[in-house]
PDB file of N, CA and C in Angstrom:
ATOM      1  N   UNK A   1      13.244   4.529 -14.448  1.00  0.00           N
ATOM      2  CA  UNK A   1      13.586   5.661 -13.602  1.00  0.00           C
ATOM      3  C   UNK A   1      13.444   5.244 -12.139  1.00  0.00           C
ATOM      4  N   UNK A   2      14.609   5.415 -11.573  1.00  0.00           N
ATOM      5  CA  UNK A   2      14.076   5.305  -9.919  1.00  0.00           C
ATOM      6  C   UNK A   2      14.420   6.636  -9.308  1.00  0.00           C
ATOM      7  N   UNK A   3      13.801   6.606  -8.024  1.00  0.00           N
ATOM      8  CA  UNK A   3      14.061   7.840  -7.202  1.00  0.00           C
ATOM      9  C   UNK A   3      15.027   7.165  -5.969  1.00  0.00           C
ATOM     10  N   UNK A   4      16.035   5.816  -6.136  1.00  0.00           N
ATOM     11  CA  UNK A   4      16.232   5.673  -5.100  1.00  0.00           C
ATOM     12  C   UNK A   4      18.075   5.384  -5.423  1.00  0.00           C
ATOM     13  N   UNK A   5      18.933   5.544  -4.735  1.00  0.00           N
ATOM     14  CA  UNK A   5      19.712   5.032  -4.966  1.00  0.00           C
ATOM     15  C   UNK A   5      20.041   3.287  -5.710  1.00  0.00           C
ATOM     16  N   UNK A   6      20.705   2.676  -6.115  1.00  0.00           N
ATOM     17  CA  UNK A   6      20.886   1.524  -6.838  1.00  0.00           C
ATOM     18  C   UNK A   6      21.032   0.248  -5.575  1.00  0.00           C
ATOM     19  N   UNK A   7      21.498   0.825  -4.623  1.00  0.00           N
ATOM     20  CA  UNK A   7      21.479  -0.376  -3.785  1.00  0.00           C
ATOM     21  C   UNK A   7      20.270  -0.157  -2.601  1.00  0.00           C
ATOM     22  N   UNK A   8      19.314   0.686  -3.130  1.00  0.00           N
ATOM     23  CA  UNK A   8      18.439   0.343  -2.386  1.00  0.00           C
ATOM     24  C   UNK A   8      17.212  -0.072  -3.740  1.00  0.00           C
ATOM     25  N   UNK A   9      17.345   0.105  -4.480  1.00  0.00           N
ATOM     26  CA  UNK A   9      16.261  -0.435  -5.833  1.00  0.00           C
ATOM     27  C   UNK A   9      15.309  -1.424  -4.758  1.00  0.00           C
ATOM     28  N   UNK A  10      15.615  -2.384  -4.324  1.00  0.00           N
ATOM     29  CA  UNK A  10      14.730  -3.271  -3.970  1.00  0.00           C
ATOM     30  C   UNK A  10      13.161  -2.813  -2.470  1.00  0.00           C
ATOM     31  N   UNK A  11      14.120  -1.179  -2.118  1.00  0.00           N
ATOM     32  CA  UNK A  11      12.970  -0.878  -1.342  1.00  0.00           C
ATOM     33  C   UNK A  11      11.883  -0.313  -2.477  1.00  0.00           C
ATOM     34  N   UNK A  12      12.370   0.303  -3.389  1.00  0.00           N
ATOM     35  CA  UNK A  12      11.200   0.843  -3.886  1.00  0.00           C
ATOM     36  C   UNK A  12       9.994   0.757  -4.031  1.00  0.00           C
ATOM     37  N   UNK A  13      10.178  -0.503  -4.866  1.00  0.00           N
ATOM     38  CA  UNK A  13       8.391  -1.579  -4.487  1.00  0.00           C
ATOM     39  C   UNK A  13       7.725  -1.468  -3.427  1.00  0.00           C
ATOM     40  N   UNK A  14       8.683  -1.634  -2.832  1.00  0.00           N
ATOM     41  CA  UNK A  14       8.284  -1.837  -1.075  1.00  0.00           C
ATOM     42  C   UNK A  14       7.752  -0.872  -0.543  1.00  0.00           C
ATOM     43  N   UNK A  15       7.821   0.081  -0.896  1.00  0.00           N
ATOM     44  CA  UNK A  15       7.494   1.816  -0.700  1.00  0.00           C
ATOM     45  C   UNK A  15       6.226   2.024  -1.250  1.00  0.00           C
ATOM     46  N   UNK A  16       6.717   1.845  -2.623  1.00  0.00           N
ATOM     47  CA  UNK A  16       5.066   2.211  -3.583  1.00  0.00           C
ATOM     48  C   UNK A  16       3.954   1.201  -2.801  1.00  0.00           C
ATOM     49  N   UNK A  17       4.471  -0.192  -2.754  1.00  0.00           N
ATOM     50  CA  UNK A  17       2.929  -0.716  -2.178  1.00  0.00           C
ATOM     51  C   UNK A  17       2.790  -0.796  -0.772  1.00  0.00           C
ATOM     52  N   UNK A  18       3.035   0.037  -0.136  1.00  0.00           N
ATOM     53  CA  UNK A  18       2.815   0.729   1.387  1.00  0.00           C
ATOM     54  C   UNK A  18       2.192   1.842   0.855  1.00  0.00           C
ATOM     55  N   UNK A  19       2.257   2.431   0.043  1.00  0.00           N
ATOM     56  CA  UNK A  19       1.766   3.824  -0.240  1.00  0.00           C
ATOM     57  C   UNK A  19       0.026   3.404  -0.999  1.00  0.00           C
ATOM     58  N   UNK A  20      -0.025   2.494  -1.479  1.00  0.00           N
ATOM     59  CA  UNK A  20      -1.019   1.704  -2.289  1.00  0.00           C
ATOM     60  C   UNK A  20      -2.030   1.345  -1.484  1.00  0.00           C
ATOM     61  N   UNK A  21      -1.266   0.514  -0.407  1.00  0.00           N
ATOM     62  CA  UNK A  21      -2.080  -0.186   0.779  1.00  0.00           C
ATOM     63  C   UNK A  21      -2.490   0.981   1.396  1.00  0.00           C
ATOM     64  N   UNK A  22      -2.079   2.056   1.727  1.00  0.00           N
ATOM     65  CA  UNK A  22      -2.449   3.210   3.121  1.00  0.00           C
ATOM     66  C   UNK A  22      -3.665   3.596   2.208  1.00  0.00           C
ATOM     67  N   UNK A  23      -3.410   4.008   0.942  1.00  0.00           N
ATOM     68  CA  UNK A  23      -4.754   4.643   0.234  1.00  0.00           C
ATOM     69  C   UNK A  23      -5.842   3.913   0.190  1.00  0.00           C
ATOM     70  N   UNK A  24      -5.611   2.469   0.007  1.00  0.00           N
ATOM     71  CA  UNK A  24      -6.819   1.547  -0.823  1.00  0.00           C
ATOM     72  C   UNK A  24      -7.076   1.117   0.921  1.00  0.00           C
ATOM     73  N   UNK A  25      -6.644   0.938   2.219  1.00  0.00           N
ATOM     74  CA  UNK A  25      -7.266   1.530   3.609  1.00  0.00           C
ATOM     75  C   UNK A  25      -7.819   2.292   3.925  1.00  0.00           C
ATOM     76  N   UNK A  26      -7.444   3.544   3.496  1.00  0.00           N
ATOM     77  CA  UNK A  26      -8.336   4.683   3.932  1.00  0.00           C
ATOM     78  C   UNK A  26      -9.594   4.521   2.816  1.00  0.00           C
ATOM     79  N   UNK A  27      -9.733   4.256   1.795  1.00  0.00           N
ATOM     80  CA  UNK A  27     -10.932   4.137   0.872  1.00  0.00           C
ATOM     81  C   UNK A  27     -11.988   3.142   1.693  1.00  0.00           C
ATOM     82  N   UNK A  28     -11.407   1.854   2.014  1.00  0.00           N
ATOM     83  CA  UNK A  28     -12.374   1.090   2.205  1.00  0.00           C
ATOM     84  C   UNK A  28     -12.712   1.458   3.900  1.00  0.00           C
ATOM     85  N   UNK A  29     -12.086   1.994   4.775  1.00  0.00           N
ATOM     86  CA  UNK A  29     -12.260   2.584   6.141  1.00  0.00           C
ATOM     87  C   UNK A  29     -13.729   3.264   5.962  1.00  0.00           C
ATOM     88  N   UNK A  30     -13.581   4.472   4.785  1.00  0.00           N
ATOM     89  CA  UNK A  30     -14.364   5.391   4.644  1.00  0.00           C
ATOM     90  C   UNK A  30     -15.629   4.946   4.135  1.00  0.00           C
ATOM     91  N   UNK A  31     -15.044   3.477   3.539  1.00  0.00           N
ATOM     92  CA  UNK A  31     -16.601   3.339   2.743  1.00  0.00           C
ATOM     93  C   UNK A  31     -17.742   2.485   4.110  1.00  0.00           C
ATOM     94  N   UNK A  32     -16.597   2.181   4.755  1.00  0.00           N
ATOM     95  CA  UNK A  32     -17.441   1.054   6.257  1.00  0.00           C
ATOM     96  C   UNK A  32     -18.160   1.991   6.900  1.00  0.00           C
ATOM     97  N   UNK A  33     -17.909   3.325   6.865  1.00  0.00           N
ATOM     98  CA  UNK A  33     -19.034   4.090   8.038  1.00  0.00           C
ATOM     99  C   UNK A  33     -18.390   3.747   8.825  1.00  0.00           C
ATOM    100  N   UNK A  34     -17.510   3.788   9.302  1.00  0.00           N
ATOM    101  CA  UNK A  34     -16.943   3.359  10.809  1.00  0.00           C
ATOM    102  C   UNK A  34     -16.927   2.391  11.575  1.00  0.00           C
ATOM    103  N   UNK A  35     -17.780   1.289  10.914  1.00  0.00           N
ATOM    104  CA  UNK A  35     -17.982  -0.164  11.329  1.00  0.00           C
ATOM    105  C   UNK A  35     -16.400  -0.847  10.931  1.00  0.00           C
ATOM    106  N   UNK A  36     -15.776  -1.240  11.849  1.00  0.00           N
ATOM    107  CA  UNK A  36     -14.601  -1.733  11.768  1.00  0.00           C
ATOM    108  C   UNK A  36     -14.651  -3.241  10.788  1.00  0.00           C
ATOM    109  N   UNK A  37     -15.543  -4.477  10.828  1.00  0.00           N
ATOM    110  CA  UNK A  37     -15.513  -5.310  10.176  1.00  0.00           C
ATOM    111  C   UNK A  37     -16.155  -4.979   8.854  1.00  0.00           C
ATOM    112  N   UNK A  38     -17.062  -3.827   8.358  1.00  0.00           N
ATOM    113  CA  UNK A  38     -17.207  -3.281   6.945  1.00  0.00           C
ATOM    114  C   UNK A  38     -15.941  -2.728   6.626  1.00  0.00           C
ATOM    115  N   UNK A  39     -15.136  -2.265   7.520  1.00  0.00           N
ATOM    116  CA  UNK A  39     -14.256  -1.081   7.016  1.00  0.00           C
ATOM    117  C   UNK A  39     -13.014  -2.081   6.407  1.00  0.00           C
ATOM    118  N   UNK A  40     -12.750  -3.341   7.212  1.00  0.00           N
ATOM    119  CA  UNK A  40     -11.868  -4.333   6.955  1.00  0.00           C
ATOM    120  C   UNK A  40     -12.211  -5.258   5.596  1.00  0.00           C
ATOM    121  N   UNK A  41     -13.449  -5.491   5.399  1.00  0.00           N
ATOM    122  CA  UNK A  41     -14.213  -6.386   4.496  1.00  0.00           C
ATOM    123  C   UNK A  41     -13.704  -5.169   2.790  1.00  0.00           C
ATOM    124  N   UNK A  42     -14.197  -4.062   3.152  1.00  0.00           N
ATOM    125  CA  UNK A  42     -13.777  -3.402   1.773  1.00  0.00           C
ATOM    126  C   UNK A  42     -12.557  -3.352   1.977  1.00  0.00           C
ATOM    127  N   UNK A  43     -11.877  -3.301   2.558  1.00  0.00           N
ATOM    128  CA  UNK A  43     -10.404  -2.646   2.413  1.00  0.00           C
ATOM    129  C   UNK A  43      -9.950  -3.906   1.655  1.00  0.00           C
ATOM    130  N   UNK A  44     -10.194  -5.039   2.451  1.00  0.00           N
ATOM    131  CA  UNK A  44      -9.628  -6.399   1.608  1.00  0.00           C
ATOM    132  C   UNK A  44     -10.209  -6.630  -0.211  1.00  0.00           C
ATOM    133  N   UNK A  45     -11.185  -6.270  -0.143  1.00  0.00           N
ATOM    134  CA  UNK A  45     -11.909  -6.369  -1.441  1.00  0.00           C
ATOM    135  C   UNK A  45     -11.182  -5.458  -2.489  1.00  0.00           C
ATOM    136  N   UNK A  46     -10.999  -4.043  -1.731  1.00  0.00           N
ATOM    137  CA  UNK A  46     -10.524  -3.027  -2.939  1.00  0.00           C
ATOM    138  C   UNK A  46      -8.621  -3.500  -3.470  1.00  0.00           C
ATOM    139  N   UNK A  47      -8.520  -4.348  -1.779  1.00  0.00           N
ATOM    140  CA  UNK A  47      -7.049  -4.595  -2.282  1.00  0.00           C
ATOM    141  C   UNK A  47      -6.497  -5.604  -3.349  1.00  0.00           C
ATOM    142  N   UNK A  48      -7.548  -6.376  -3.458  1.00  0.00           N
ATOM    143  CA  UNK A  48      -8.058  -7.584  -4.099  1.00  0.00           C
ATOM    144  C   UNK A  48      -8.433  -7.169  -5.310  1.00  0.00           C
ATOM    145  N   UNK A  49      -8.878  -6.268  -5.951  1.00  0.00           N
ATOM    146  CA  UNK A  49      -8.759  -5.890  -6.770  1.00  0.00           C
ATOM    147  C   UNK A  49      -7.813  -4.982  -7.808  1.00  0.00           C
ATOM    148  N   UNK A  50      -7.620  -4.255  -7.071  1.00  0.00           N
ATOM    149  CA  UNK A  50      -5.901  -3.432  -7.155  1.00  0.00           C
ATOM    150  C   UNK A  50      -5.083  -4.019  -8.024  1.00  0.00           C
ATOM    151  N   UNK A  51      -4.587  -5.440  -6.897  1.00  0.00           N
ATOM    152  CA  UNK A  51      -3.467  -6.228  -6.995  1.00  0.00           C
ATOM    153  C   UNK A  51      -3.937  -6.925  -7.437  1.00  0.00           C
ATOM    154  N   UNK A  52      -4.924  -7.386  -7.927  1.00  0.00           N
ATOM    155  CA  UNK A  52      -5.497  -8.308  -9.516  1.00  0.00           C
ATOM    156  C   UNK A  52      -5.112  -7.204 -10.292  1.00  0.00           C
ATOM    157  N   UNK A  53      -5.447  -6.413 -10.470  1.00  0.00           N
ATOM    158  CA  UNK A  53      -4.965  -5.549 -11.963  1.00  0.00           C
ATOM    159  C   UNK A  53      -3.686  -5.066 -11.650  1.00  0.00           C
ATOM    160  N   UNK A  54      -3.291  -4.959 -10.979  1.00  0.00           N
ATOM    161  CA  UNK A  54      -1.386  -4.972 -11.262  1.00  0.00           C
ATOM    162  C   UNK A  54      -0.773  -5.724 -11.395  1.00  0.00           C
ATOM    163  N   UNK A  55      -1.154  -7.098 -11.150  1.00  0.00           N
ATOM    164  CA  UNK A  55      -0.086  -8.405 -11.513  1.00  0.00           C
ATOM    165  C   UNK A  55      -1.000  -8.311 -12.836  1.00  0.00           C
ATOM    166  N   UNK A  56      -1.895  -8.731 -13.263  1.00  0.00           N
ATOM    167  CA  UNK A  56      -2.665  -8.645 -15.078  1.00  0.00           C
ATOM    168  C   UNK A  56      -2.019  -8.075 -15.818  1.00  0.00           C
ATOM    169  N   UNK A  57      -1.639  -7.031 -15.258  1.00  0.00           N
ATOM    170  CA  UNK A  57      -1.311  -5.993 -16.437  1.00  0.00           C
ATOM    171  C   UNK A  57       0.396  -5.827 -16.234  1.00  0.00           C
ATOM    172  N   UNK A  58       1.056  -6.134 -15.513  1.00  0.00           N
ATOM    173  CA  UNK A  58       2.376  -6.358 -15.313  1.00  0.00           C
ATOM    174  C   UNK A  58       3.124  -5.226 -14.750  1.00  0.00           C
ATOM    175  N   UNK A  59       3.031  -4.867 -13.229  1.00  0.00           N
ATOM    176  CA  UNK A  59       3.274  -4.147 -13.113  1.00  0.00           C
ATOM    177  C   UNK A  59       3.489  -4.246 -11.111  1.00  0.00           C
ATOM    178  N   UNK A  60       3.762  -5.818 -11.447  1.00  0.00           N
ATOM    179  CA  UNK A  60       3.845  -6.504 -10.159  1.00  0.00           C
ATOM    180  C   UNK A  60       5.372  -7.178  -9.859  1.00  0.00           C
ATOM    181  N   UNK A  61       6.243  -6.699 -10.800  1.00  0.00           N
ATOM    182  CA  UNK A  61       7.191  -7.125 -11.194  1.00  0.00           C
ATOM    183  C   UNK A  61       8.340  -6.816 -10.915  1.00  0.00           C
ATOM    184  N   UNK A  62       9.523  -7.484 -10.086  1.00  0.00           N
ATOM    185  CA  UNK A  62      10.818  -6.596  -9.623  1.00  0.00           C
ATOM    186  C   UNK A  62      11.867  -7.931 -10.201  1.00  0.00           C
ATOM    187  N   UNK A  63      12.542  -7.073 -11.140  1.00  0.00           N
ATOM    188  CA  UNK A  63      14.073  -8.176 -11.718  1.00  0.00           C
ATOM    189  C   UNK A  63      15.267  -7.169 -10.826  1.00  0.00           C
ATOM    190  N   UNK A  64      15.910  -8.116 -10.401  1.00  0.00           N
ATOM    191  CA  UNK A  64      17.106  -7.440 -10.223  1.00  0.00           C
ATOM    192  C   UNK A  64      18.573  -8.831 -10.826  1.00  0.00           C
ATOM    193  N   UNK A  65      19.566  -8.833 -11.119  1.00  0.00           N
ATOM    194  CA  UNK A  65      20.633  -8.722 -11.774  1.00  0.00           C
ATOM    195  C   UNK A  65      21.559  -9.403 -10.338  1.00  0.00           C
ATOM    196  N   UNK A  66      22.050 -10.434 -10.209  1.00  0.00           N
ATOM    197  CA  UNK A  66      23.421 -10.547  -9.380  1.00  0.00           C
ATOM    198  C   UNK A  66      24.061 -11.071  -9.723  1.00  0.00           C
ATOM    199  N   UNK A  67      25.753 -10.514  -9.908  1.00  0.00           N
ATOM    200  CA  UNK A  67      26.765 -11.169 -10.505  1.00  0.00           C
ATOM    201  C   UNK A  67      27.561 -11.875  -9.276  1.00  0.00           C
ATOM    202  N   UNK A  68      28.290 -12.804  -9.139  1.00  0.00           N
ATOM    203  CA  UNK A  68      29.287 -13.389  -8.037  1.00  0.00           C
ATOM    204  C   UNK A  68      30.356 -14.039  -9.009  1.00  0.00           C
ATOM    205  N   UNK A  69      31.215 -13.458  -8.447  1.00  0.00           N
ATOM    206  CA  UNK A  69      32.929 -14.027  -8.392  1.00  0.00           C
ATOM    207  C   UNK A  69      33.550 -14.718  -7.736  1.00  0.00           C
ATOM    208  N   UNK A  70      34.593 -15.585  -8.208  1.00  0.00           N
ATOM    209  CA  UNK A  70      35.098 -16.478  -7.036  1.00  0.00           C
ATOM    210  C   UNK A  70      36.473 -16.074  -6.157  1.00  0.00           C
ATOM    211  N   UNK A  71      36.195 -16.431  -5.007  1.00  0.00           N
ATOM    212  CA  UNK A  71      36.778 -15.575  -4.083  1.00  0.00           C
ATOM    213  C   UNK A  71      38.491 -16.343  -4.344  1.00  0.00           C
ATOM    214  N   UNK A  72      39.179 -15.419  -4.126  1.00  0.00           N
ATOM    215  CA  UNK A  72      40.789 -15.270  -4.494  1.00  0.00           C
ATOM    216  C   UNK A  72      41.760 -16.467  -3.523  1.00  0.00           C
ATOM    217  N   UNK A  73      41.064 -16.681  -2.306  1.00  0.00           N
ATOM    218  CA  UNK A  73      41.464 -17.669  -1.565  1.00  0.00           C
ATOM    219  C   UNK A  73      40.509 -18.894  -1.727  1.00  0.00           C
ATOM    220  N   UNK A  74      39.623 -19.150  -2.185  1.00  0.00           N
ATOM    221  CA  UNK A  74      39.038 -20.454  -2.448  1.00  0.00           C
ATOM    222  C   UNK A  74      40.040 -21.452  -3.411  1.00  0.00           C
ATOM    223  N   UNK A  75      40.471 -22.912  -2.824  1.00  0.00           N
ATOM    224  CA  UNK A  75      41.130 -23.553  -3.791  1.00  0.00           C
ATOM    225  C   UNK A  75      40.556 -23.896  -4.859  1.00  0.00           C
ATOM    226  N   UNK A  76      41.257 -24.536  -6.003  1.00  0.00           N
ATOM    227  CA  UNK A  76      41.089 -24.338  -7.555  1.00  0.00           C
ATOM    228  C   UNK A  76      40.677 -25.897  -7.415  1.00  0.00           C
ATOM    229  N   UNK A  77      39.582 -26.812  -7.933  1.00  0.00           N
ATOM    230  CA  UNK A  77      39.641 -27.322  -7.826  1.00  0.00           C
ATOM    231  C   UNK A  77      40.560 -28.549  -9.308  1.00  0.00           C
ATOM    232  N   UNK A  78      40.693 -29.125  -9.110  1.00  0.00           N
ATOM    233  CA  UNK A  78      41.718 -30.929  -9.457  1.00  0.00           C
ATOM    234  C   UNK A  78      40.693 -31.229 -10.432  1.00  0.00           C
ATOM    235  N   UNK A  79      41.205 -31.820 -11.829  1.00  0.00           N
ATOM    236  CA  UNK A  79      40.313 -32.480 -12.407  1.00  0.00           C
ATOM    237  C   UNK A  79      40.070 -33.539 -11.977  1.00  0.00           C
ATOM    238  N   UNK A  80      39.357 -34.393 -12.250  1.00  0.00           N
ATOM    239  CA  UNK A  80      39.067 -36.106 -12.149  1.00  0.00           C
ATOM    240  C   UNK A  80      39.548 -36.717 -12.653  1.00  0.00           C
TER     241      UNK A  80
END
C-alpha cells in the first residue's frame, strides 16, 4: 500500500524515516535534561537501535523495478 503517487514511491521511505528520526530526537532530547551533548549521545543511541531492528527484521528495504528501451534513432548494430 502506498499513500503516494507511483512516481514518487521512492520519497516514501524518505518520509517515514524523517518522521522516525524527528521522534527518536525528540525522545533522546528529552531524556538529556537539556544538556545538549546527553541529548545528542541518546538520540544517536536510540537511533542505533531503531535502525538495528529495522534492517534485522526487514523493513529497511526499497525495490523498485526499471524497464529501458532502445531508442528508435540509435543505429542497429552490424554483426561481426
Amino acid at each position: 500500500m502506498h499513500f503516494l503517487p507511483e512516481q514518487y514511491a521512492w520519497f516514501e521511505p524518505v518520509l517515514i524515516a524523517a518522521i522516525v528520526v524527528f521522534v527518536i530526537d525528540l525522545i533522546g532530547n528529552t531524556i538529556g535534561f537539556g544538556n545538549r551533548f546527553v541529548g545528542a549521545l541518546m538520540s544517536a543511541i536510540l537511533f542505533a537501535v531503531v535502525f538495528g531492528a529495522l534492517v534485522y527484521f526487514g523493513y529497511g528495504s526499497v525495490s523498485m523495478q526499471v524497464t529501458t528501451t532502445p531508442s528508435a534513432t540509435a543505429p542497429a548494430q552490424a554483426p561481426k
